[in-house]
Protein backbone atom coordinates (compact mmCIF):
# COMPACT_ATOMS: atom_id res chain seq x y z
CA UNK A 1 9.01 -26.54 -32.89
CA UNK A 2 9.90 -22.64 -33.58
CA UNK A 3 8.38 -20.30 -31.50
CA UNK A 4 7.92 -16.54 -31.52
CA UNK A 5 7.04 -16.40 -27.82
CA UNK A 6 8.77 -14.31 -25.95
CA UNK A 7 7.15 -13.74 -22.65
CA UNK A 8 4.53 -15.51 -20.24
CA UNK A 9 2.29 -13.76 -17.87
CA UNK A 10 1.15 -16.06 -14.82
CA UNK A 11 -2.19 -15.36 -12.45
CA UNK A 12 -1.51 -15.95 -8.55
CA UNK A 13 -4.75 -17.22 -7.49
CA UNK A 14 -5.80 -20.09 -9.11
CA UNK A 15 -2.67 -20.92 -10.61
CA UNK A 16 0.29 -20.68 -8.49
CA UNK A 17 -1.94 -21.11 -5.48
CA UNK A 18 -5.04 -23.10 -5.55
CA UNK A 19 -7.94 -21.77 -3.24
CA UNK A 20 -11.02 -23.35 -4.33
CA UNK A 21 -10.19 -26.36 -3.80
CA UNK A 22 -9.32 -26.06 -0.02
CA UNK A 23 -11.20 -28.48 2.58
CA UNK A 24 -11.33 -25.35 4.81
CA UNK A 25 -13.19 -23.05 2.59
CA UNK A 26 -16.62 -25.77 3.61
CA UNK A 27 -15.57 -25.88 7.43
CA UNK A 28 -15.71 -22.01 7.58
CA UNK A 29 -18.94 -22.02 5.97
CA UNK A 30 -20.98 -24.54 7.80
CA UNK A 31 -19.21 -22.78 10.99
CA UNK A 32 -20.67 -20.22 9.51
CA UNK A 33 -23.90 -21.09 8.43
CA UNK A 34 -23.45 -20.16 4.92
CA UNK A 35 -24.20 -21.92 1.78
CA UNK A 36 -21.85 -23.56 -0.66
CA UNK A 37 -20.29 -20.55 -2.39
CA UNK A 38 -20.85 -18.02 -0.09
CA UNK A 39 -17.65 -17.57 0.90
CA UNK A 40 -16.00 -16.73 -1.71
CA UNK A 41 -18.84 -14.66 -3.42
CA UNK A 42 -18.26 -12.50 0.40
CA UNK A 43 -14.41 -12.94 -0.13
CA UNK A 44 -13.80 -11.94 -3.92
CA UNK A 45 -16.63 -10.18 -5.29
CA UNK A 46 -17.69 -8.09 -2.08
CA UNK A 47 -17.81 -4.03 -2.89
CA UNK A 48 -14.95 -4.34 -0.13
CA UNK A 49 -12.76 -6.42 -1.94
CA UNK A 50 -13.78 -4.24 -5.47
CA UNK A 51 -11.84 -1.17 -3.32
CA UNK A 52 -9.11 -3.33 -2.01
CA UNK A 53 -8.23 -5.01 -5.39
CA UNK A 54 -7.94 -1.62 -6.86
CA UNK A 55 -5.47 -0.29 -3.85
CA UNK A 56 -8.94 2.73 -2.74
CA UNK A 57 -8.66 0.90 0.84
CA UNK A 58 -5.76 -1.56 2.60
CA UNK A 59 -5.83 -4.79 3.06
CA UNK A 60 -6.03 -4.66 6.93
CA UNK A 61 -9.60 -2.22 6.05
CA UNK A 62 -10.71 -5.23 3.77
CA UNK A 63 -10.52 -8.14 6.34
CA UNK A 64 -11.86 -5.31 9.19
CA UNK A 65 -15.02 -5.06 6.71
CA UNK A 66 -14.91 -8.19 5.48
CA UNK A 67 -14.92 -9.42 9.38
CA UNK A 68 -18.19 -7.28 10.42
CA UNK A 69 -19.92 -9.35 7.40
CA UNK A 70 -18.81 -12.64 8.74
CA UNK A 71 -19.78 -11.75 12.19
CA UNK A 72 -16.13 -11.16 13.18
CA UNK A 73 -16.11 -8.44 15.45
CA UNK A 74 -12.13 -8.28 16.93
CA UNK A 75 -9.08 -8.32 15.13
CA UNK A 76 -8.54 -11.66 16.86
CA UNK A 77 -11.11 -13.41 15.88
CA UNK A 78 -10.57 -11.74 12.27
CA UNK A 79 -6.04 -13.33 12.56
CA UNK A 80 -7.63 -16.54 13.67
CA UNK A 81 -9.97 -17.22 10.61
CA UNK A 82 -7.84 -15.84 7.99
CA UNK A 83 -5.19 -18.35 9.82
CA UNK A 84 -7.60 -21.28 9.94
CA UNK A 85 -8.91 -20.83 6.26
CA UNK A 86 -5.87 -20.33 4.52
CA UNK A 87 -3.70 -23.30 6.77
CA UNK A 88 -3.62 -25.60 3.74
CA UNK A 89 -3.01 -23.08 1.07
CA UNK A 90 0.01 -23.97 -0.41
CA UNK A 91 2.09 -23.41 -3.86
CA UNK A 92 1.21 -25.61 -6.21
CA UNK A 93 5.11 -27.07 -6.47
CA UNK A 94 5.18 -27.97 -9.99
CA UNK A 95 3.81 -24.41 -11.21
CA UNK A 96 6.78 -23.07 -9.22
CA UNK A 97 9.51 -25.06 -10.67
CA UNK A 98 7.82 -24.59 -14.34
CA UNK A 99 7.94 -20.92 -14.06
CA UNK A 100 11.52 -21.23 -12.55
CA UNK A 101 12.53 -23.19 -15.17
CA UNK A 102 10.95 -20.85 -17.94
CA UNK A 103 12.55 -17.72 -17.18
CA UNK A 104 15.65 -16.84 -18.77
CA UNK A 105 14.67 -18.60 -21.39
CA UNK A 106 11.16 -16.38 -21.62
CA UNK A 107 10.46 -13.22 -19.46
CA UNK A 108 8.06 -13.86 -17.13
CA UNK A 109 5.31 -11.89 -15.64
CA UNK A 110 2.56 -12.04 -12.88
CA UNK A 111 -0.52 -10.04 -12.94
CA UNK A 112 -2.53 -10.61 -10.48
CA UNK A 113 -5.95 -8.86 -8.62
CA UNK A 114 -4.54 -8.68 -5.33
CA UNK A 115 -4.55 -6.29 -2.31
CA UNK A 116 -1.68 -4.54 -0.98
CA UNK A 117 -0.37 -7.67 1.22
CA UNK A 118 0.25 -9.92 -1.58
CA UNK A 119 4.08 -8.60 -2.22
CA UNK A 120 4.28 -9.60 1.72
CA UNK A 121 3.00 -13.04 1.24
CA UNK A 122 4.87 -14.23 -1.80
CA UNK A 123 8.00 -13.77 0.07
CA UNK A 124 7.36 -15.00 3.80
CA UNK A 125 4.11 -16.96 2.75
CA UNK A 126 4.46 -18.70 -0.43
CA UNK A 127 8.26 -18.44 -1.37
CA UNK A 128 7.49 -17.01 -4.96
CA UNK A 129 9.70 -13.74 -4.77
CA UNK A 130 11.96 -13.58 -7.04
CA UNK A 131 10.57 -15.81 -9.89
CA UNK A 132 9.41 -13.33 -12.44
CA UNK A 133 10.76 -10.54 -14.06
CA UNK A 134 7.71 -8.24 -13.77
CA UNK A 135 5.05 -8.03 -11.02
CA UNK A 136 1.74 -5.92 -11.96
CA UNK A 137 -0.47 -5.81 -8.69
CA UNK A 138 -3.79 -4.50 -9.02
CA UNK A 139 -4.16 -3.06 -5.58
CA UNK A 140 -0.68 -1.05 -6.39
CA UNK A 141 -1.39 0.01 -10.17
CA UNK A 142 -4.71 1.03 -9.05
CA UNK A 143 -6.12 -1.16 -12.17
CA UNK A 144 -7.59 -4.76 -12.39
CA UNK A 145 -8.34 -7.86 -14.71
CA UNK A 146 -10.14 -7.85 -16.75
CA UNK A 147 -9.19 -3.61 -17.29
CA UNK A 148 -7.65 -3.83 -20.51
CA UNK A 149 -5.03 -1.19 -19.46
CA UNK A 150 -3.34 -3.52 -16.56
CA UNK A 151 -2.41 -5.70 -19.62
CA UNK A 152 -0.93 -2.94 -21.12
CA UNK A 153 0.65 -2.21 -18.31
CA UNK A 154 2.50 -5.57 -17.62
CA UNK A 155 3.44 -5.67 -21.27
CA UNK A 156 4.82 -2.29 -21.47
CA UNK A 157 7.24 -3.47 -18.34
CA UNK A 158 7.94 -6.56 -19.66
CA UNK A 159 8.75 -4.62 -22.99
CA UNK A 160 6.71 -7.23 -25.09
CA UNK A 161 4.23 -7.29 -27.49
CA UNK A 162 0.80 -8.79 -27.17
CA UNK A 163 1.72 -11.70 -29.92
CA UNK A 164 5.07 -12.37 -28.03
CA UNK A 165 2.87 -12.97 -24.88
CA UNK A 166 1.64 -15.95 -23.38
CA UNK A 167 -1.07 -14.79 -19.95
CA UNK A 168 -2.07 -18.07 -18.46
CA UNK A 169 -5.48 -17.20 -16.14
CA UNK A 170 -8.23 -19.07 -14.47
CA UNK A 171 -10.98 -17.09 -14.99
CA UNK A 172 -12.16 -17.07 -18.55
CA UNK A 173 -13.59 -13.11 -18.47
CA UNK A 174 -9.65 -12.25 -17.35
CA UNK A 175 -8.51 -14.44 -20.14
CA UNK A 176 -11.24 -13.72 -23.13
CA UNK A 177 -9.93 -9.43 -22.03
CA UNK A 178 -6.26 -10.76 -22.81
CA UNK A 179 -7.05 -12.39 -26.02
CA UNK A 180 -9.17 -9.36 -27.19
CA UNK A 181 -5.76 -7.59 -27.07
CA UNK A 182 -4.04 -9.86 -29.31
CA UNK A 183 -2.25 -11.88 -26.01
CA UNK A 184 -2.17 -15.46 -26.70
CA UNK A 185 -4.40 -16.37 -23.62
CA UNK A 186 -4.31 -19.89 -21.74
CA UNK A 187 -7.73 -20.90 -19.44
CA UNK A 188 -5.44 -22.66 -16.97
CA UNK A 189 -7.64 -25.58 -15.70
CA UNK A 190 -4.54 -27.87 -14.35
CA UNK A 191 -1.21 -28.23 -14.71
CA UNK A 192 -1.42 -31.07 -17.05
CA UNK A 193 -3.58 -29.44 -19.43
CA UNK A 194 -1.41 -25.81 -19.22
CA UNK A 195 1.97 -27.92 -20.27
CA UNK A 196 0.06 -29.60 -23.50
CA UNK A 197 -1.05 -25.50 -24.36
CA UNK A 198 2.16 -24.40 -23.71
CA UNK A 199 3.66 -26.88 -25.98
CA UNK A 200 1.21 -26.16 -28.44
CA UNK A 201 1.81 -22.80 -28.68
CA UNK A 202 5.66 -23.83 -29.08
CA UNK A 203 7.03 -23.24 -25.67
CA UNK A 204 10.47 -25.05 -25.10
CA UNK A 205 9.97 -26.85 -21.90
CA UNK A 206 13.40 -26.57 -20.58
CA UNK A 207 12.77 -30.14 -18.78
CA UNK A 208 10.85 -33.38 -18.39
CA UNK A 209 7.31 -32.89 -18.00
CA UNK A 210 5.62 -35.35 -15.59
């Protein structure tokens, strides 16, 4: 099938690494004595984490606030539950090897709300350096999803337009913004599910899918 598509755009979270999903995320919170959910509402939608995404404080500032929330009054005892939460967070290994296999064949992209560490942890963390042709951090652009000008801003580096572009996201506001713009926007909910959209929208899958 032809295909006009020249360029995909992958989320982190969510997609290349799955969080939500993690047995730890419930140990910390009864430890904790929150509720289901809690965590990640403190986590990800904290006004610490709104300043930290967007690069106004570091990530070392985020976890220091984030800690006094939690009750996590040392840097110690901050190292040793960002350890213990994040122990089974692991690249999801057939997202890696799809996006390996894609580019050259497409440019790719990730855009991604992230704090300053994430370059860090891509490399020594979760061995995706060097997969993609463009990274657009929000915490280093000073923008976030769903900002319409980060978009802009990963497809003026990737030197694509919108129609050419495939942004594959797991949060529907991030990926209804994309689609506004004229991106051809994927609601990743699996891998299964993204290589069926992919296909649809013509993608050559340089490989077996399984």
């Amino acid at each position: 099938m032809a295909s006009d598509v020249e360029a995909i755009i992958f989320d982190f979270g969510g997609v290349l690494v799955r969080f939500d999903q993690l047995d730890s995320f419930q140990e910390q919170e009864a430890r904790l004595r929150l509720q289901p959910g809690d965590l990640a509402e403190i986590l990800w939608r904290s006004p610490a984490w709104r300043l930290a995404k967007v690069g106004t404080i570091t990530d070392e500032e985020y976890w220091r606030r984030t800690g006094l929330v939690l009750g996590l009054h040392t840097q110690e005892a901050i190292l040793d539950f960002q350890q213990d939460l994040f122990r089974d967070a692991k690249t999801d290994r057939r997202m890696a090897e799809l996006v390996r296999r894609l580019r050259g064949r497409y440019r790719t992209g990730l855009l991604s709300n992230a704090s300053d560490i994430l370059p860090r942890l891509l490399r020594e963390r979760y061995g995706l350096d060097g997969l993609f042709d463009v990274m657009v951090i929000s915490a280093l652009v000073g923008l976030a999803k769903p900002d319409p000008a980060i978009y802009r801003l990963a497809l003026e580096r990737l030197g694509m337009r919108p129609e050419a572009t495939i942004f594959v996201d797991d949060y529907e506001p991030n990926v209804a913004a994309a689609a506004a713009l004229g991106i051809r926007a994927i609601h990743f909910v699996g891998y299964e599910a993204l290589i069926l959209a992919l296909q649809k929208q013509g993608v050559a899958l340089p490989f077996d899918v399984d």
